[in-house]
Structure formats: C-alpha cells, structure tokens
PDB file of N, CA and C in Angstrom:
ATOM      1  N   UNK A   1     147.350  98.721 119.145  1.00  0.00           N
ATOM      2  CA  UNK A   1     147.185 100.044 118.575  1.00  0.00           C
ATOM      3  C   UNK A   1     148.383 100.355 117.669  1.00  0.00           C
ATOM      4  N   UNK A   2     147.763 100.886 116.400  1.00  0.00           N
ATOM      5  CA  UNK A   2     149.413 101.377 115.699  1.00  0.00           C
ATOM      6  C   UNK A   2     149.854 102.379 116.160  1.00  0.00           C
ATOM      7  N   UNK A   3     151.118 102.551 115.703  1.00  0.00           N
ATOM      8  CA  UNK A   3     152.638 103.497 116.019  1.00  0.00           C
ATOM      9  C   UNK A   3     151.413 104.404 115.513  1.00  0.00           C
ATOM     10  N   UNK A   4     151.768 105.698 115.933  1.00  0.00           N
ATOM     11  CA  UNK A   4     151.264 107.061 115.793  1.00  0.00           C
ATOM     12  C   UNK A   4     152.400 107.882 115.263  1.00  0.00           C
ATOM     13  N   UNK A   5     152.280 108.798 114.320  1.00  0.00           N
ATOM     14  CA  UNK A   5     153.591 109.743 114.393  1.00  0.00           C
ATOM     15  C   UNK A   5     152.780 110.757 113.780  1.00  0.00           C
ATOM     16  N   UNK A   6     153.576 112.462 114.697  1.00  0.00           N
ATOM     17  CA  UNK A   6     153.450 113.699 113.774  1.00  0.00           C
ATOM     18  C   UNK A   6     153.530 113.859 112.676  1.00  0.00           C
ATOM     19  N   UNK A   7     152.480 115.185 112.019  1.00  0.00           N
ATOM     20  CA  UNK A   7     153.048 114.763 110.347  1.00  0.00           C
ATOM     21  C   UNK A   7     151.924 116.839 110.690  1.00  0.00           C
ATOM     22  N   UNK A   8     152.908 117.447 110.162  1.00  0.00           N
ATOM     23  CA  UNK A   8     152.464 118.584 109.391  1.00  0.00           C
ATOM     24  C   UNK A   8     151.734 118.633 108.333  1.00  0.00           C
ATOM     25  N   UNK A   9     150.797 118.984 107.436  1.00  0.00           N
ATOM     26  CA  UNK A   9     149.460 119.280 106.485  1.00  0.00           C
ATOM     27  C   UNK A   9     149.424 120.433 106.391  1.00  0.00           C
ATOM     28  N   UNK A  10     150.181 121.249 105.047  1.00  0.00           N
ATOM     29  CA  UNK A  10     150.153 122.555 104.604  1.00  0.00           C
ATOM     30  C   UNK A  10     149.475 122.818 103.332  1.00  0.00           C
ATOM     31  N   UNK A  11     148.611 124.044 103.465  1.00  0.00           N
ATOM     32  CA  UNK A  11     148.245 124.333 102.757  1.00  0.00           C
ATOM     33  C   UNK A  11     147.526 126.157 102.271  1.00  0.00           C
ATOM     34  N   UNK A  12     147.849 126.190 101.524  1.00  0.00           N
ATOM     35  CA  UNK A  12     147.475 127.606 101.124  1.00  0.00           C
ATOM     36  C   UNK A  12     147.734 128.726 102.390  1.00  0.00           C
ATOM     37  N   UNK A  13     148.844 128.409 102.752  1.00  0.00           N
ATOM     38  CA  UNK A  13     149.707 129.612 104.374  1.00  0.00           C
ATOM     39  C   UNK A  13     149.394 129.145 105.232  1.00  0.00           C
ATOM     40  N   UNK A  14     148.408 127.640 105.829  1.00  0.00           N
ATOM     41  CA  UNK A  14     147.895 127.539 106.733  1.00  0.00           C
ATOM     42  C   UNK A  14     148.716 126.115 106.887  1.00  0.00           C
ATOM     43  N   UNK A  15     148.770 125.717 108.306  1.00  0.00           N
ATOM     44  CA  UNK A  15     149.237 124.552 108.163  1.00  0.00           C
ATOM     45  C   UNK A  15     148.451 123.794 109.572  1.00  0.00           C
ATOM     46  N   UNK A  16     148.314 122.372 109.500  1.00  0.00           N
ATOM     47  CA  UNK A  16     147.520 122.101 110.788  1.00  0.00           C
ATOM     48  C   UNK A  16     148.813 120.673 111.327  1.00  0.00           C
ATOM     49  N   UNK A  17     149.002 120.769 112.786  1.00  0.00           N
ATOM     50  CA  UNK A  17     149.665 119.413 112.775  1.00  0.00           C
ATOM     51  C   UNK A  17     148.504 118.291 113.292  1.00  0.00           C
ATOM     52  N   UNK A  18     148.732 117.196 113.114  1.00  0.00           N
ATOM     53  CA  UNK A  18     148.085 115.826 113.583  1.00  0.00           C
ATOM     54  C   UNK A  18     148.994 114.989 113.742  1.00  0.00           C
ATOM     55  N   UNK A  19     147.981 114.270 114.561  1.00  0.00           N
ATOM     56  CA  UNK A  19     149.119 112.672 114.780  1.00  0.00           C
ATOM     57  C   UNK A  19     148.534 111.221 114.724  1.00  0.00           C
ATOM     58  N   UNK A  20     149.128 110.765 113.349  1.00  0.00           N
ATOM     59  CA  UNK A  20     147.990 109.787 112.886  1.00  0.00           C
ATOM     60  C   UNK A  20     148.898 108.650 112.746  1.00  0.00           C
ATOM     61  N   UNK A  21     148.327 107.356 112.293  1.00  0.00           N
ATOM     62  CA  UNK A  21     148.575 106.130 112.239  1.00  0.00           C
ATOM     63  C   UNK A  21     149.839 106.070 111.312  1.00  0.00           C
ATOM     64  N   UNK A  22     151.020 105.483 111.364  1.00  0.00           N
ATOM     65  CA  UNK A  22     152.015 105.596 109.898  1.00  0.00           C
ATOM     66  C   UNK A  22     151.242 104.322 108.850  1.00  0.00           C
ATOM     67  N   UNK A  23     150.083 103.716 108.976  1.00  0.00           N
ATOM     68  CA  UNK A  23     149.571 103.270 108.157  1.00  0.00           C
ATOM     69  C   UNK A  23     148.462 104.631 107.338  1.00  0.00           C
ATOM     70  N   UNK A  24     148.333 104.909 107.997  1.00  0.00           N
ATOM     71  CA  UNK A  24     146.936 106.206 107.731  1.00  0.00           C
ATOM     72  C   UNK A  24     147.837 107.444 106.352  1.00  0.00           C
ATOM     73  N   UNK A  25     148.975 107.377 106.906  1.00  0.00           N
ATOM     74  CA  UNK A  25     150.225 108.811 106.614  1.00  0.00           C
ATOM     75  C   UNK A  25     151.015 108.523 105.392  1.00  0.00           C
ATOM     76  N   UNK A  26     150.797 107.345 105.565  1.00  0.00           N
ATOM     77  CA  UNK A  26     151.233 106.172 104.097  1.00  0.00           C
ATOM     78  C   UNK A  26     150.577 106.398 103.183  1.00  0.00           C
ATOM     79  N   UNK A  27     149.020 106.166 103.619  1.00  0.00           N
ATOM     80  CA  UNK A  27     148.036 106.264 102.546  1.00  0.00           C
ATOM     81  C   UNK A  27     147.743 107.539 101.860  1.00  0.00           C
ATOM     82  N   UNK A  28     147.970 108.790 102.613  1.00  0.00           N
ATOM     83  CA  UNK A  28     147.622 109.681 102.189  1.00  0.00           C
ATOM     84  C   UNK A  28     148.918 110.591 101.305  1.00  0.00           C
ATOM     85  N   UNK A  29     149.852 110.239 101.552  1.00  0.00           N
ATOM     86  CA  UNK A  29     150.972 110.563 100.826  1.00  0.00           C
ATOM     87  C   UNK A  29     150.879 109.532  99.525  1.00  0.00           C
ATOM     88  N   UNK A  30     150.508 108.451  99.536  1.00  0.00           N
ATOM     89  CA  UNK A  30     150.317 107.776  98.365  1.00  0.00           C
ATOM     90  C   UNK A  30     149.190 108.266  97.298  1.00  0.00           C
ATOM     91  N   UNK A  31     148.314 108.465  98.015  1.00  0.00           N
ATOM     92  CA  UNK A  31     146.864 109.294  97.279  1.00  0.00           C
ATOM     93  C   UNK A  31     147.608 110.470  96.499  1.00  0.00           C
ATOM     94  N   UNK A  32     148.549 111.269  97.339  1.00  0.00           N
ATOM     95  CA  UNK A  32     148.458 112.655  96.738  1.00  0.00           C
ATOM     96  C   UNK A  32     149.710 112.285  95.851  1.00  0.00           C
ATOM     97  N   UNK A  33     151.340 111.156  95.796  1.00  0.00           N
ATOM     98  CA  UNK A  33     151.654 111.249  94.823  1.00  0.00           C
ATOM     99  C   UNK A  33     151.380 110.246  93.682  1.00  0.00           C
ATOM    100  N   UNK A  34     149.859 110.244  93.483  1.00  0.00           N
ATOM    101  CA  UNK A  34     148.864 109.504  92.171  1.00  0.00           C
ATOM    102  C   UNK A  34     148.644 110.640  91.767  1.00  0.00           C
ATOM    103  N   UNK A  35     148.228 111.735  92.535  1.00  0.00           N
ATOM    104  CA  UNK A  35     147.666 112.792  91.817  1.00  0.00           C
ATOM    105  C   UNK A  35     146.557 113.084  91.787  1.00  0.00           C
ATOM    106  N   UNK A  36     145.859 112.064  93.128  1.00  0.00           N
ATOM    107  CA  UNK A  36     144.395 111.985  93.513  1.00  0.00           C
ATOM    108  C   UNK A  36     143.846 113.213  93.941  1.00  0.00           C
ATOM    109  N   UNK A  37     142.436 113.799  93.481  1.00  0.00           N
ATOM    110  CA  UNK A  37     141.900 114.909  93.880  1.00  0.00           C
ATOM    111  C   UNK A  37     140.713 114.175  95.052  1.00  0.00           C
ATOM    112  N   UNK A  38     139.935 115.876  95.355  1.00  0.00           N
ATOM    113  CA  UNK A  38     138.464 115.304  95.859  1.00  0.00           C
ATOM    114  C   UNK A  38     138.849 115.245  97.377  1.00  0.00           C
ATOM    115  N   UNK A  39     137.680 114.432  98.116  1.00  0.00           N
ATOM    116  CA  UNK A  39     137.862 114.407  99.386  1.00  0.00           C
ATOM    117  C   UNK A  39     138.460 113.041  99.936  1.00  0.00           C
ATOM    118  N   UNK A  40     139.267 113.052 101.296  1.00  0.00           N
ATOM    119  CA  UNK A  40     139.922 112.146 101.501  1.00  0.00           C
ATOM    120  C   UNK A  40     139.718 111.816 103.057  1.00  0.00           C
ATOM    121  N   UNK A  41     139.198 111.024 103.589  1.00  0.00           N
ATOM    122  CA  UNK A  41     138.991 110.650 104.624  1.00  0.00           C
ATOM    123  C   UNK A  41     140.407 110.012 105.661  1.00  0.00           C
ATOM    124  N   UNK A  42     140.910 110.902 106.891  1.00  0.00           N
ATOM    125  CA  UNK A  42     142.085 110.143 107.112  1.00  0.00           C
ATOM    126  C   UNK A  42     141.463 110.484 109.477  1.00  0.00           C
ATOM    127  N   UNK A  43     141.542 108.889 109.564  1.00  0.00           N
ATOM    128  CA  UNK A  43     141.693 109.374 111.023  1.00  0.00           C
ATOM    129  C   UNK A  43     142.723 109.284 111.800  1.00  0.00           C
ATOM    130  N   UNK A  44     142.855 110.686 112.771  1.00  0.00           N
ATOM    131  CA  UNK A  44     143.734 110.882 113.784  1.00  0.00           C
ATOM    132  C   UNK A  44     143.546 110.926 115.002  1.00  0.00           C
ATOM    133  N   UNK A  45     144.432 111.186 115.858  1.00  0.00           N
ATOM    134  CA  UNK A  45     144.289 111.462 117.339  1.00  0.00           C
ATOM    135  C   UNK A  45     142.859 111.900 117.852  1.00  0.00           C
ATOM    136  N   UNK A  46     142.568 113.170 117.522  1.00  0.00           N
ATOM    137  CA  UNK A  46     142.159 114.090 117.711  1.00  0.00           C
ATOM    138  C   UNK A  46     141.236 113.722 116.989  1.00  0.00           C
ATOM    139  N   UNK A  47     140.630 112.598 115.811  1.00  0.00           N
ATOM    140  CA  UNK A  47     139.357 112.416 115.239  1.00  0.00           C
ATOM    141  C   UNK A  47     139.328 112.439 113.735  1.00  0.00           C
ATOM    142  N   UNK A  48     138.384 112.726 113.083  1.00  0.00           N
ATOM    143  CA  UNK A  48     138.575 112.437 111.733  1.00  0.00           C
ATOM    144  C   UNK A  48     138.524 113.370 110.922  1.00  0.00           C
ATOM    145  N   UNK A  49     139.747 113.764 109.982  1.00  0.00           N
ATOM    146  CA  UNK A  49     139.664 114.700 108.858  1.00  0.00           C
ATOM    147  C   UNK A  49     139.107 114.461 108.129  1.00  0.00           C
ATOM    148  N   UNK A  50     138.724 115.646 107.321  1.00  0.00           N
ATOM    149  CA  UNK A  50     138.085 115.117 105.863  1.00  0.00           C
ATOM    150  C   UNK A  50     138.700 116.003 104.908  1.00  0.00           C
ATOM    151  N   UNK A  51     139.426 116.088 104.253  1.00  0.00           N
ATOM    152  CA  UNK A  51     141.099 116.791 103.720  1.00  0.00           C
ATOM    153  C   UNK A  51     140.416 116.728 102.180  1.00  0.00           C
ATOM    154  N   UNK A  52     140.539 117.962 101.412  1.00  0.00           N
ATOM    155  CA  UNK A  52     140.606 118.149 100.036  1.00  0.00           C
ATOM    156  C   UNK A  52     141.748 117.984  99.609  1.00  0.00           C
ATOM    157  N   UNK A  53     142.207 117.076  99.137  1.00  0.00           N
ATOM    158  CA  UNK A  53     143.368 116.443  98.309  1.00  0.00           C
ATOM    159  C   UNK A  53     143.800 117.640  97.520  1.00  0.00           C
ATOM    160  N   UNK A  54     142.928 118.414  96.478  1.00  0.00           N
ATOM    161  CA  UNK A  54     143.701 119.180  96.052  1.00  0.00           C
ATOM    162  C   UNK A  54     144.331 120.422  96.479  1.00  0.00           C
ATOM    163  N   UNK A  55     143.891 120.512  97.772  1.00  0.00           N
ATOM    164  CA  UNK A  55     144.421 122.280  98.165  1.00  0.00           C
ATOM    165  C   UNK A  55     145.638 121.774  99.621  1.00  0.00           C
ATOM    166  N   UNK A  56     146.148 120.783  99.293  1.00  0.00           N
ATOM    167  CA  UNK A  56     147.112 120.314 100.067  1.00  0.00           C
ATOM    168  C   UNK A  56     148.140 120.359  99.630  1.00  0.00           C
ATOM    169  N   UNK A  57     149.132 121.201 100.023  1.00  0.00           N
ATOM    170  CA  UNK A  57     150.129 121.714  98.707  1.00  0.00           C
ATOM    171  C   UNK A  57     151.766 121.173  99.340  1.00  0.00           C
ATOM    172  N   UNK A  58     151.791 120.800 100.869  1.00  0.00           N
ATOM    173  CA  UNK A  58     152.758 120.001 101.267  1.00  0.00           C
ATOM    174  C   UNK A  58     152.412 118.790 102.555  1.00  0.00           C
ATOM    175  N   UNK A  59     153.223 117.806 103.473  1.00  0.00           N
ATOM    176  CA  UNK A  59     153.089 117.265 104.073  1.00  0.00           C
ATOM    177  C   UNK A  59     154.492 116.762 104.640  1.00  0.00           C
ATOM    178  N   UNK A  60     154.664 117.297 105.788  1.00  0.00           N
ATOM    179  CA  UNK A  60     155.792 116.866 106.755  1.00  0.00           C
ATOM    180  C   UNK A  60     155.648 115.993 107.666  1.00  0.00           C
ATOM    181  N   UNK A  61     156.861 115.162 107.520  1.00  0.00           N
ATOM    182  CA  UNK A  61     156.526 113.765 108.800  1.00  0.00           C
ATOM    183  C   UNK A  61     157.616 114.404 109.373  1.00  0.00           C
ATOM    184  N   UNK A  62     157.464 114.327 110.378  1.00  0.00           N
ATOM    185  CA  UNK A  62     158.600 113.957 111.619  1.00  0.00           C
ATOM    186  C   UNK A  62     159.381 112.402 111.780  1.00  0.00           C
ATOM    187  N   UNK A  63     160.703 112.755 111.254  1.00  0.00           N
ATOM    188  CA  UNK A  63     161.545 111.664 111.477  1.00  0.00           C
ATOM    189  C   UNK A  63     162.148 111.374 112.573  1.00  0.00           C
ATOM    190  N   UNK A  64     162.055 112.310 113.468  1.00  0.00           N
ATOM    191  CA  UNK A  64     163.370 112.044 114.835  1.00  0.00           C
ATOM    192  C   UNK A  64     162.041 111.368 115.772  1.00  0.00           C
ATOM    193  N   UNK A  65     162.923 110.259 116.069  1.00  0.00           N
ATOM    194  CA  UNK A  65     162.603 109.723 117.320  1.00  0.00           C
ATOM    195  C   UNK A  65     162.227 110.637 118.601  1.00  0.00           C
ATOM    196  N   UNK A  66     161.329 110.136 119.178  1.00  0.00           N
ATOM    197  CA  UNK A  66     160.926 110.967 120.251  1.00  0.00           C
ATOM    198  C   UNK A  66     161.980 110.874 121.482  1.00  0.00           C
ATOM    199  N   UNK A  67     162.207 111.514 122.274  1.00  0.00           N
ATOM    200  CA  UNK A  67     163.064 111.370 123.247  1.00  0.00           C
ATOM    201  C   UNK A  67     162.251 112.447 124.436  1.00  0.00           C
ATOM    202  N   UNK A  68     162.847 111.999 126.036  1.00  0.00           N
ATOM    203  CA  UNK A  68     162.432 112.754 126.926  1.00  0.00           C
ATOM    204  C   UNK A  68     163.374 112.665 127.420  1.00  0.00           C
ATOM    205  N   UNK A  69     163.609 114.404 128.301  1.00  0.00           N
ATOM    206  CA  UNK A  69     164.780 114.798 128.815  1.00  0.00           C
ATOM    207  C   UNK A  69     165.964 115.657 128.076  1.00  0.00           C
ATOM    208  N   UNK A  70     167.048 116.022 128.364  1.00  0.00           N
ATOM    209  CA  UNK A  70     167.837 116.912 127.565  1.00  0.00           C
ATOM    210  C   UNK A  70     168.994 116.662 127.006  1.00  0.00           C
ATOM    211  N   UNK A  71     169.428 114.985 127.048  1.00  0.00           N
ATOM    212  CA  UNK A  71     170.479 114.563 126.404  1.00  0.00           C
ATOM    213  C   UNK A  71     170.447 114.246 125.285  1.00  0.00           C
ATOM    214  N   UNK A  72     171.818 114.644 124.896  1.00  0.00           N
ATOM    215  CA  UNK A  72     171.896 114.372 123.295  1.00  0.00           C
ATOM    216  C   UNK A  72     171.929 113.036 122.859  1.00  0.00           C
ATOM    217  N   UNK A  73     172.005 111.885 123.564  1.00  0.00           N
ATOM    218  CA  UNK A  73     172.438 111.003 123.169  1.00  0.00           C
ATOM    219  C   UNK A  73     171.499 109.651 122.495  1.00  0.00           C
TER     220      UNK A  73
END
C-alpha cells in the first residue's frame, strides 16, 4: 500500500482535508501547476473525489512527520 499523507484542498472559503496517496498528491499538484482545468479524478481514504480543477484556489500538504505522544523530540 502507498505512504498516505494529509493534504488540505481550498477553495472559494471552504476547505476539505483528505488523505491520499503522495503518488495521487503529486499528480494533482502537477495538473493544477500546467494550468489544467475541468474535472479531475483523485482517490483517497475516504473514496473518490471528483475535484473541479478550476475552483481550487490552494492545496496544503502536511510536512511534519507524524509522531505519537508529547515529546518534542
């Protein structure tokens, strides 16, 4: 199974989180900086989006490593 990671999907005040493939998160950040419109098929956790490329106006990954428990280290 691939690595999974969070990734925020904002758009027009609304924002949804998912947690999708970093092959999947790749692709769709690549689509949008081509400048690709239209509909975009991406699956996650939770099942399959179907995302209008153009009314997607940002996209946040989560970089920090996951950790459990309360140390900083």
């Amino acid at each position: 199974m691939a690595e999974q990671q969070k990734i925020i999907i904002g758009f027009h005040g609304q924002t949804l989180p998912v947690r999708a493939s970093r092959d999947q998160i790749a692709d769709l950040i690549g689509e949008l900086g081509k400048g690709a419109s239209g509909w975009y098929d991406m699956q996650t956790d939770d099942g399959a989006l179907f995302l209008d490329l153009g009314k997607i106006e940002f996209v946040r990954t989560d970089a920090h490593e996951q950790r459990v428990g309360f140390g900083l280290s």
